[in-house]
C-alpha atoms as a PDB file:
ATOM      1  CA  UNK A   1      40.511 -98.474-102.637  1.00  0.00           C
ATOM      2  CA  UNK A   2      37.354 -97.263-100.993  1.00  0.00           C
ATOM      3  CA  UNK A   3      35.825-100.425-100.494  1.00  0.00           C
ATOM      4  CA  UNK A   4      38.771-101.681 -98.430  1.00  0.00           C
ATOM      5  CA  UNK A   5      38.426 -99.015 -96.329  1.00  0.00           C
ATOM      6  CA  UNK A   6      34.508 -99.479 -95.961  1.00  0.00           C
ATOM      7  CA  UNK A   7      35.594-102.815 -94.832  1.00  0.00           C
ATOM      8  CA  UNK A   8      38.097-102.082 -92.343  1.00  0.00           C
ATOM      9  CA  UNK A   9      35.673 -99.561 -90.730  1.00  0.00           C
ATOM     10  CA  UNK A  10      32.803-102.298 -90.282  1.00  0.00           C
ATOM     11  CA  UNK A  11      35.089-104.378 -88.906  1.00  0.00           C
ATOM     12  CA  UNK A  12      36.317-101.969 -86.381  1.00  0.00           C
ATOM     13  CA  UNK A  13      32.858-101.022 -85.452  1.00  0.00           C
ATOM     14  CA  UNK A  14      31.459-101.846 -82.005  1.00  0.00           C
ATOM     15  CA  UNK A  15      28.642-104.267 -82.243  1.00  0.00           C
ATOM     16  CA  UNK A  16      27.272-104.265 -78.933  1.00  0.00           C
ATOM     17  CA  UNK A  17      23.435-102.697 -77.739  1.00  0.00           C
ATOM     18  CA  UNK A  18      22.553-103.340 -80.861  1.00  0.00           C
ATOM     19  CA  UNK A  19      18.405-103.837 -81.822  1.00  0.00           C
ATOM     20  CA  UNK A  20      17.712-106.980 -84.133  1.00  0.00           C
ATOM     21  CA  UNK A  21      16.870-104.658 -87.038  1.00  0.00           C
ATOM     22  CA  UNK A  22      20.465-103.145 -86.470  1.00  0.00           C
ATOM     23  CA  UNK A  23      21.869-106.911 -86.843  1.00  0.00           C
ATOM     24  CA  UNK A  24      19.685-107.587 -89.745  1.00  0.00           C
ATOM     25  CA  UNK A  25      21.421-104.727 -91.461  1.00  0.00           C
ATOM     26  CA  UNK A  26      24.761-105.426 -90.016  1.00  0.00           C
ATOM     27  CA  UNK A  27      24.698-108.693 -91.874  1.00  0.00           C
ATOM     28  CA  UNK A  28      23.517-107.740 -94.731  1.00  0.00           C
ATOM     29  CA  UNK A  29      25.945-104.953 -95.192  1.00  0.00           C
ATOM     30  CA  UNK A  30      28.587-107.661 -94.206  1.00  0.00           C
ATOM     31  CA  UNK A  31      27.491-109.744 -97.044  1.00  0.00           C
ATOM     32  CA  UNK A  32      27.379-107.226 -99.854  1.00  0.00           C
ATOM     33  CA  UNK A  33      31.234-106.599 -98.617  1.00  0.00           C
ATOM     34  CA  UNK A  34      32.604-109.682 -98.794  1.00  0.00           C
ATOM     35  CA  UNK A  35      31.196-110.181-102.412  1.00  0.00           C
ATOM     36  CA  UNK A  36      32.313-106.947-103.374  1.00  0.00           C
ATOM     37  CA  UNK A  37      35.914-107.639-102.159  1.00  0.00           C
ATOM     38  CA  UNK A  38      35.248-111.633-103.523  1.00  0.00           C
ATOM     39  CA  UNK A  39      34.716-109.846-107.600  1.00  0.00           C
ATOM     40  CA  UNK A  40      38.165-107.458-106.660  1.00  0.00           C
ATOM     41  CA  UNK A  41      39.793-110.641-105.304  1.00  0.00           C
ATOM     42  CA  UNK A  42      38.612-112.503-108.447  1.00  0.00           C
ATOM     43  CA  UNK A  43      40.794-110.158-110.958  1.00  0.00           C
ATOM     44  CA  UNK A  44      44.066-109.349-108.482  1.00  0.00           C
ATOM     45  CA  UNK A  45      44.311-112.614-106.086  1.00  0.00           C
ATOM     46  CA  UNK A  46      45.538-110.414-103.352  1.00  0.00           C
ATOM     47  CA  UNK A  47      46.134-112.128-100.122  1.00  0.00           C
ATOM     48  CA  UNK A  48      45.265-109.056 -98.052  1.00  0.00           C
ATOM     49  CA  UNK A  49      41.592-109.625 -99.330  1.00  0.00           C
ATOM     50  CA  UNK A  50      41.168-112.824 -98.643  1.00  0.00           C
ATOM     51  CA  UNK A  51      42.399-112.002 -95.334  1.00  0.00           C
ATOM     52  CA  UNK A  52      39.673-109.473 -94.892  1.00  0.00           C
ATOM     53  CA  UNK A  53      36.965-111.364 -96.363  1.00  0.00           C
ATOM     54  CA  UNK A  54      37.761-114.204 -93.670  1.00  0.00           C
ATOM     55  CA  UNK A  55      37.476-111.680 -91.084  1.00  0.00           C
ATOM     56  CA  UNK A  56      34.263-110.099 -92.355  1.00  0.00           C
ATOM     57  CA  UNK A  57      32.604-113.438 -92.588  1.00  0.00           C
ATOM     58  CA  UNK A  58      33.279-114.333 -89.461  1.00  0.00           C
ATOM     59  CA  UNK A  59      31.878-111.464 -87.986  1.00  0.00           C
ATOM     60  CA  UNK A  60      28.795-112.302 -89.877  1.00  0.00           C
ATOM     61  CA  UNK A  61      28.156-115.216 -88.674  1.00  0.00           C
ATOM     62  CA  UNK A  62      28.608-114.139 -85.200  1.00  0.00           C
ATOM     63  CA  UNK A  63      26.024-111.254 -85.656  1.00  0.00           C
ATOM     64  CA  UNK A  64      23.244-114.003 -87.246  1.00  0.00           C
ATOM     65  CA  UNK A  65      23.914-116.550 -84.568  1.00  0.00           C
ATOM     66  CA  UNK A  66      22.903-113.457 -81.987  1.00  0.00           C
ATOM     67  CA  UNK A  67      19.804-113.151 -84.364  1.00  0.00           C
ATOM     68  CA  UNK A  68      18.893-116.723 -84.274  1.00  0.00           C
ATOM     69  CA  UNK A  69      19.144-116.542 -80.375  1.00  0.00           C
ATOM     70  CA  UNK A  70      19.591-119.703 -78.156  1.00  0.00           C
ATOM     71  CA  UNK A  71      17.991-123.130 -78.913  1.00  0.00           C
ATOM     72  CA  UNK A  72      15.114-123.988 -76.185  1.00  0.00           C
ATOM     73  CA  UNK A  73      16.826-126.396 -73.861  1.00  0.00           C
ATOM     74  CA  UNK A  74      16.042-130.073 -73.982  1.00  0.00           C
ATOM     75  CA  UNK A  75      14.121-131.858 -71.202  1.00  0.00           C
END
């Protein structure tokens, strides 16, 4: 299964110094994982997928709320 182990390795990878275009792609490599793992899981049901595509998702969302940046602070 390649695709797991595309997953596993973009989940390992450091995210850290990263430039916003490198997020941009981050995510959207992210994405078009966890909907190619969601079409595997679809058939199979596997646990072990579902696992992953919690895992990836959350990663996502933590690389898009360091894209959105902080909220100006109210005075």
């Amino acid at each position: 299964m390649d695709l797991l182990e595309e997953a596993i390795a973009f989940e390992n990878a450091k995210m850290s110094n990263m430039s916003t275009s490198d997020r941009v792609v981050a995510s959207r490599e992210a994405k078009r994982l966890v909907l190619a793992l969601n079409e595997i899981y679809k058939e199979t049901k596997d646990p072990v997928l579902m696992d992953m595509m919690k895992r990836l998702t959350e990663k996502k969302r933590k690389i898009e709320k360091r894209l959105k940046g902080r909220p100006p602070e109210a005075e």
